[in-house]
N, C-alpha and C. Protein backbone atom coordinates (compact mmCIF):
# COMPACT_ATOMS: atom_id res chain seq x y z
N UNK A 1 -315.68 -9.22 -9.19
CA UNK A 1 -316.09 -9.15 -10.57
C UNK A 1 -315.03 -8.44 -11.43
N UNK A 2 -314.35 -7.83 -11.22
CA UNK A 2 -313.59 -6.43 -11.77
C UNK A 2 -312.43 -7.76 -12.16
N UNK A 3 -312.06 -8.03 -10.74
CA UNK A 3 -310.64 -9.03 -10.86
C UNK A 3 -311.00 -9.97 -12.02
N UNK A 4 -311.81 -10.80 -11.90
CA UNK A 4 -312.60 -11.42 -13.21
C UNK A 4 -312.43 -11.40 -14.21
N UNK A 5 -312.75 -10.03 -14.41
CA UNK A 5 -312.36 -8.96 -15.85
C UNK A 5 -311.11 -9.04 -16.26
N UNK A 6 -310.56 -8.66 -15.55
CA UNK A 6 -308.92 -8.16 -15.63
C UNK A 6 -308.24 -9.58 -16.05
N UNK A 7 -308.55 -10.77 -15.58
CA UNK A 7 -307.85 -11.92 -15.55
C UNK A 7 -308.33 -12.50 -17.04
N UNK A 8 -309.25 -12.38 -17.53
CA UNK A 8 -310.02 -12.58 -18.65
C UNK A 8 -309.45 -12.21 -19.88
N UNK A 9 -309.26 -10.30 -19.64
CA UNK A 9 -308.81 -9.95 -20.36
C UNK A 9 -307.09 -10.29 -20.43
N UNK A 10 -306.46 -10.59 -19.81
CA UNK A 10 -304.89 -11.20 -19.84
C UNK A 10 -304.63 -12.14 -19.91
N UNK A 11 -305.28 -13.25 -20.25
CA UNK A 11 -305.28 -14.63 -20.36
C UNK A 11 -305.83 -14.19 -21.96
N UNK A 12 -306.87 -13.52 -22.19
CA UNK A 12 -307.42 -13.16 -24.02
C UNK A 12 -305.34 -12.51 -24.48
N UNK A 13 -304.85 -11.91 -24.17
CA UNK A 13 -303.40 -11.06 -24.41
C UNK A 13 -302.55 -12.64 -24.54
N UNK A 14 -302.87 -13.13 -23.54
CA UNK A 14 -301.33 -14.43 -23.64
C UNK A 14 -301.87 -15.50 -24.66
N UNK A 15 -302.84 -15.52 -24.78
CA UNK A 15 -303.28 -16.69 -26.29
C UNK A 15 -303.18 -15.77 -27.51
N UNK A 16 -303.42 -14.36 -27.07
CA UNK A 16 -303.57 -14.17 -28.64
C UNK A 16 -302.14 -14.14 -28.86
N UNK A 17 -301.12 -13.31 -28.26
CA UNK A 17 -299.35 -13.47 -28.66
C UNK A 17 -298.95 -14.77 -29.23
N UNK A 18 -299.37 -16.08 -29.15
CA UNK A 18 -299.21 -17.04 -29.46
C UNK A 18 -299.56 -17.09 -31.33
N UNK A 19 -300.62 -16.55 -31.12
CA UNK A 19 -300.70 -16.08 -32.80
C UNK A 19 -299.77 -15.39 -33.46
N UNK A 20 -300.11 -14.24 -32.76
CA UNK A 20 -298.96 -13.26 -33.52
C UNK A 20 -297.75 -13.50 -33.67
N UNK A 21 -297.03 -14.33 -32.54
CA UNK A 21 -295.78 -14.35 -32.55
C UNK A 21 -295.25 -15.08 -33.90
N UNK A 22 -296.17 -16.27 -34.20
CA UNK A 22 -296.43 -16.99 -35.51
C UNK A 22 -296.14 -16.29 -36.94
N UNK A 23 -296.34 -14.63 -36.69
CA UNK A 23 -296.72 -14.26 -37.94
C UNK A 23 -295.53 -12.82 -38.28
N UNK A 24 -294.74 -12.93 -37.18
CA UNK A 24 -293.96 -11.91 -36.81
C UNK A 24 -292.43 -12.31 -37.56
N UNK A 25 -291.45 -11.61 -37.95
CA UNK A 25 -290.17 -11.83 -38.30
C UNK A 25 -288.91 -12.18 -37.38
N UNK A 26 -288.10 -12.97 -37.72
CA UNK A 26 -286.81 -13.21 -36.35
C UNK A 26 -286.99 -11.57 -35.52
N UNK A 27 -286.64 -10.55 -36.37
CA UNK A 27 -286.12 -9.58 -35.46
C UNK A 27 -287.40 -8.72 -35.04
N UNK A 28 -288.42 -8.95 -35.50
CA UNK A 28 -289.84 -8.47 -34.87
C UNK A 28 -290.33 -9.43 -33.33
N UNK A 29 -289.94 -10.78 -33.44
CA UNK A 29 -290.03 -11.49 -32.80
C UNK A 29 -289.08 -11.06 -31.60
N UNK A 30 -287.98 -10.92 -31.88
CA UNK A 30 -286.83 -10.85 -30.89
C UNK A 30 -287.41 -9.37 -30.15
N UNK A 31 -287.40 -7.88 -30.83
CA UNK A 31 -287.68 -7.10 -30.48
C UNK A 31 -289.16 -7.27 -29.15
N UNK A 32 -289.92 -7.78 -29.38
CA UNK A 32 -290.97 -8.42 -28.23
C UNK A 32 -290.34 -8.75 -27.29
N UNK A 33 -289.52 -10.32 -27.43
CA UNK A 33 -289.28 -10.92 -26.18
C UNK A 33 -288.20 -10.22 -25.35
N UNK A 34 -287.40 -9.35 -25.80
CA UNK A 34 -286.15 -9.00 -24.97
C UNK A 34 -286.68 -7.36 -24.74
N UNK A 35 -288.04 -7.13 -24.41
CA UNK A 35 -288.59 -6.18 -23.84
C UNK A 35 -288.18 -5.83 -22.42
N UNK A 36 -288.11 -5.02 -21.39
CA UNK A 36 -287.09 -5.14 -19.99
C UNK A 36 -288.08 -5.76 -18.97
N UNK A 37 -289.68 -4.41 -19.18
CA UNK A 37 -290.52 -4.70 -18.43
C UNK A 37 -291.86 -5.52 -18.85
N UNK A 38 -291.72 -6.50 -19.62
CA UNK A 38 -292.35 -7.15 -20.37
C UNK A 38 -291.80 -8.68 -19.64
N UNK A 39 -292.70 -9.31 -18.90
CA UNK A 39 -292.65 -10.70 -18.44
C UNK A 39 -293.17 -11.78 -18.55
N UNK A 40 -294.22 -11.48 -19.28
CA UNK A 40 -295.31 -12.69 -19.85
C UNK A 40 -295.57 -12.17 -21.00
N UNK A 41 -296.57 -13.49 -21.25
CA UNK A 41 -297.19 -13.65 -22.81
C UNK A 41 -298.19 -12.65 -23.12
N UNK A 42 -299.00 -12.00 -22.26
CA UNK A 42 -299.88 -11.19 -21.99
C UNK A 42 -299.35 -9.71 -22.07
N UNK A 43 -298.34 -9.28 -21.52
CA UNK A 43 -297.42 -8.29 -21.55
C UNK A 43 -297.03 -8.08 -23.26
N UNK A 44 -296.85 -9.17 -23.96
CA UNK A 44 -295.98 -9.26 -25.04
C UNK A 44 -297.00 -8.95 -26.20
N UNK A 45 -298.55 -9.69 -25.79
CA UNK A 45 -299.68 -9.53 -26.67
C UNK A 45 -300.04 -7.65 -26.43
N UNK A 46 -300.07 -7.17 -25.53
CA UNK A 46 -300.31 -5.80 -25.43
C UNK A 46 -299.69 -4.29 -25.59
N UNK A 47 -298.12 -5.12 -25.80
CA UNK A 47 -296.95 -4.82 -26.46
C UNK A 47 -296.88 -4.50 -27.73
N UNK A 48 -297.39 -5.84 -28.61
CA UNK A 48 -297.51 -5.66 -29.88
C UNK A 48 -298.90 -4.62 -30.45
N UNK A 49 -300.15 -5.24 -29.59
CA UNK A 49 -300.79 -4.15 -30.28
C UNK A 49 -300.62 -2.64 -30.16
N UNK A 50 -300.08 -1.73 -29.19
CA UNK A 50 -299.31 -1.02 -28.78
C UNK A 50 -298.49 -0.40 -29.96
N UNK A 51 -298.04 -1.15 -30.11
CA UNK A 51 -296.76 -0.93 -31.67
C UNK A 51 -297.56 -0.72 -32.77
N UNK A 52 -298.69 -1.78 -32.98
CA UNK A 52 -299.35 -2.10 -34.17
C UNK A 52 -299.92 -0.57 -33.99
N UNK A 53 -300.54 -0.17 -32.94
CA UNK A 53 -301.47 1.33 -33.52
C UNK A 53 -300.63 2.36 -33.15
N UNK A 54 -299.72 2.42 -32.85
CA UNK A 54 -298.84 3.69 -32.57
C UNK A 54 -297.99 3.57 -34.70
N UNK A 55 -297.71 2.65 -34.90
CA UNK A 55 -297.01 2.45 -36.03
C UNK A 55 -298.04 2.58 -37.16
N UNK A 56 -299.45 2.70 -36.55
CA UNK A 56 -300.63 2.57 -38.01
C UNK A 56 -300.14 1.45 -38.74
N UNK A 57 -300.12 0.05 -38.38
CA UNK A 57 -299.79 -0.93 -39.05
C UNK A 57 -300.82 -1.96 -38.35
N UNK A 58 -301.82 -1.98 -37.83
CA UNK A 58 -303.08 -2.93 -37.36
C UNK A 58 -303.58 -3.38 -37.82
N UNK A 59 -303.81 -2.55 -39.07
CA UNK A 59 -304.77 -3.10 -40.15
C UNK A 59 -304.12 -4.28 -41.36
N UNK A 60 -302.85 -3.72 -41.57
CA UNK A 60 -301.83 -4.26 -42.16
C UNK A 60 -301.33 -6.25 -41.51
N UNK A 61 -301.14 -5.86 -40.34
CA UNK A 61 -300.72 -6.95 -39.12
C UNK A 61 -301.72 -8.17 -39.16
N UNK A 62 -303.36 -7.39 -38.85
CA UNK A 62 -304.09 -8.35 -38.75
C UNK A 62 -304.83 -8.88 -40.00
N UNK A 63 -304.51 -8.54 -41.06
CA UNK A 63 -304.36 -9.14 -42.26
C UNK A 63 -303.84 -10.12 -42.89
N UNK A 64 -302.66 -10.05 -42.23
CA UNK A 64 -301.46 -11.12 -42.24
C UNK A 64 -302.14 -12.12 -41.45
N UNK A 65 -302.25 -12.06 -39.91
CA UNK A 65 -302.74 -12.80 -39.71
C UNK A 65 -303.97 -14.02 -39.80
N UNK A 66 -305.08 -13.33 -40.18
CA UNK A 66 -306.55 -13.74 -40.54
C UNK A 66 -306.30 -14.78 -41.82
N UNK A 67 -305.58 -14.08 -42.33
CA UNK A 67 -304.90 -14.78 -43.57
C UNK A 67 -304.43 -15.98 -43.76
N UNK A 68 -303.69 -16.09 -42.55
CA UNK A 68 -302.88 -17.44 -42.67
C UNK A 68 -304.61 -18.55 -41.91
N UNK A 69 -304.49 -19.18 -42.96
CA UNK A 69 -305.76 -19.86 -42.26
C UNK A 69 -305.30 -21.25 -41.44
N UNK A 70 -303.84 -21.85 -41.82
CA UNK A 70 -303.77 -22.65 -40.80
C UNK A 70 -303.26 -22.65 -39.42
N UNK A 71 -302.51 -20.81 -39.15
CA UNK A 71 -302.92 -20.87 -37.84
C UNK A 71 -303.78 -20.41 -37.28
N UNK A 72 -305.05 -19.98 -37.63
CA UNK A 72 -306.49 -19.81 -37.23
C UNK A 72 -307.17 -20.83 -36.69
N UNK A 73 -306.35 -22.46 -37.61
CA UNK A 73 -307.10 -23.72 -37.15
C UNK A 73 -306.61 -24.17 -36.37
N UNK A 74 -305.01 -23.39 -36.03
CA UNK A 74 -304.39 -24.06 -34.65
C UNK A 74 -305.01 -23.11 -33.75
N UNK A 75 -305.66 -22.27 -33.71
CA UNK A 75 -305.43 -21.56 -32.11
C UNK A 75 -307.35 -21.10 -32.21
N UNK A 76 -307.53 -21.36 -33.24
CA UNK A 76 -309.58 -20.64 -32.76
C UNK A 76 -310.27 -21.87 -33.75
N UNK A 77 -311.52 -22.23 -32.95
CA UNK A 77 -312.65 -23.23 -33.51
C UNK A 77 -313.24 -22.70 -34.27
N UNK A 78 -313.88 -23.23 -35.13
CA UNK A 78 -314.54 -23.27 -36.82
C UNK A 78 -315.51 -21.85 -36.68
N UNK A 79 -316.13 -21.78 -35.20
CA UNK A 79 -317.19 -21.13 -34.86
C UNK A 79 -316.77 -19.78 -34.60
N UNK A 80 -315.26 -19.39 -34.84
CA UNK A 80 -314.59 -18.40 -34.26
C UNK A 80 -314.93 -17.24 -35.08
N UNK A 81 -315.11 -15.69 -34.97
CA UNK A 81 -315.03 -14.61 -36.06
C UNK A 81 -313.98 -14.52 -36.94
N UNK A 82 -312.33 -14.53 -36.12
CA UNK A 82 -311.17 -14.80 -36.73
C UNK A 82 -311.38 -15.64 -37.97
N UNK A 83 -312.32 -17.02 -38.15
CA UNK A 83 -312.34 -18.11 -39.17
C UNK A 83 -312.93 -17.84 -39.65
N UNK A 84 -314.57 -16.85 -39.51
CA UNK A 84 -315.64 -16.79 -40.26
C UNK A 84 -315.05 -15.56 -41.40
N UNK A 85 -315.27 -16.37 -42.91
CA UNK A 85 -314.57 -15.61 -43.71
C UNK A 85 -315.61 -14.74 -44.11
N UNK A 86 -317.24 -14.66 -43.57
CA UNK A 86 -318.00 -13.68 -44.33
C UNK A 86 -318.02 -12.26 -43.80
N UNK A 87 -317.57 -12.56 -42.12
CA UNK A 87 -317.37 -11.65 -40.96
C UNK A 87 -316.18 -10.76 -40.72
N UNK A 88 -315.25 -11.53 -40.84
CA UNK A 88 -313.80 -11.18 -40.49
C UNK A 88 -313.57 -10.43 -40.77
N UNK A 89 -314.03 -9.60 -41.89
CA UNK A 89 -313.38 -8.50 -42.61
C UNK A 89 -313.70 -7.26 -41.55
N UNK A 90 -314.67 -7.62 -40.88
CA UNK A 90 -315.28 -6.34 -40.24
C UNK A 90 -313.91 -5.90 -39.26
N UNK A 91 -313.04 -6.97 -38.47
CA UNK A 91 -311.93 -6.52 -37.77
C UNK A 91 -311.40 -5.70 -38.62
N UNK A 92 -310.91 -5.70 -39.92
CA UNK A 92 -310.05 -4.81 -40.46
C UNK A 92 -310.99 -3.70 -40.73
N UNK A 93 -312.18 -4.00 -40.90
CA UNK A 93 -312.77 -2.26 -40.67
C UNK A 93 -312.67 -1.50 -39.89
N UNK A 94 -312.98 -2.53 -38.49
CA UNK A 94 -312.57 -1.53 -37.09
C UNK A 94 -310.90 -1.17 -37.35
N UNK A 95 -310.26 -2.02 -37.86
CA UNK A 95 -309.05 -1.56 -37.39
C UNK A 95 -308.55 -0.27 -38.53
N UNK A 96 -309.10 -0.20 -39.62
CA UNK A 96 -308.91 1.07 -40.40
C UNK A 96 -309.55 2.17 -39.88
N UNK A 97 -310.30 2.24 -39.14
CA UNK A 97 -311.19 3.44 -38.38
C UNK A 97 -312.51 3.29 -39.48
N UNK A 98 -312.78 2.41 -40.12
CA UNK A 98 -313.97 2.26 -40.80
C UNK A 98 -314.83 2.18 -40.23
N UNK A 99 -315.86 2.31 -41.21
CA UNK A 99 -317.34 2.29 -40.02
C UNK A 99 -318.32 0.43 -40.53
């Protein structure tokens, strides 16, 4: 069950980098991939958020992202929170430390 977990959660890390990487700059981008101990997509997704809350820029980041609504329609279904525009906002609450 645990293993389960673990595989779940790193397969959720290597789809979401696929987003982000989308929304990132040449040298934000580059800075990710030429990481030493960083070998996958999953590594790279846990990387960035990593940065994002050490830098207090999460809230900022996933703004950008949510935002762009046509890669929301490439990578999550209609039914997704990411898409639901009445919901979504609540990520950037969590991510401001809002309540």
């Amino acid at each position: 069950m645990l293993q389960l977990c673990i595989n779940a959660f790193l397969r959720f890390f290597a789809v979401f980098w696929h987003v982000v990487r989308d929304t990132l700059s040449r040298h934000e981008l580059e800075r990710f991939t030429l990481l030493k101990h960083v070998v996958n997509d999953s590594g790279r997704g846990r990387a960035w958020l990593r940065s994002a809350l050490n830098e207090k820029s999460l809230e900022r980041q996933l703004s950008t992202i949510i935002e762009n609504t046509k890669l929301m329609s490439q990578h999550y279904e209609e039914w997704a929170l990411l898409r639901d525009m009445d919901r979504r906002h609540l990520l950037n609450d969590m991510a401001s430390g809002g309540h």
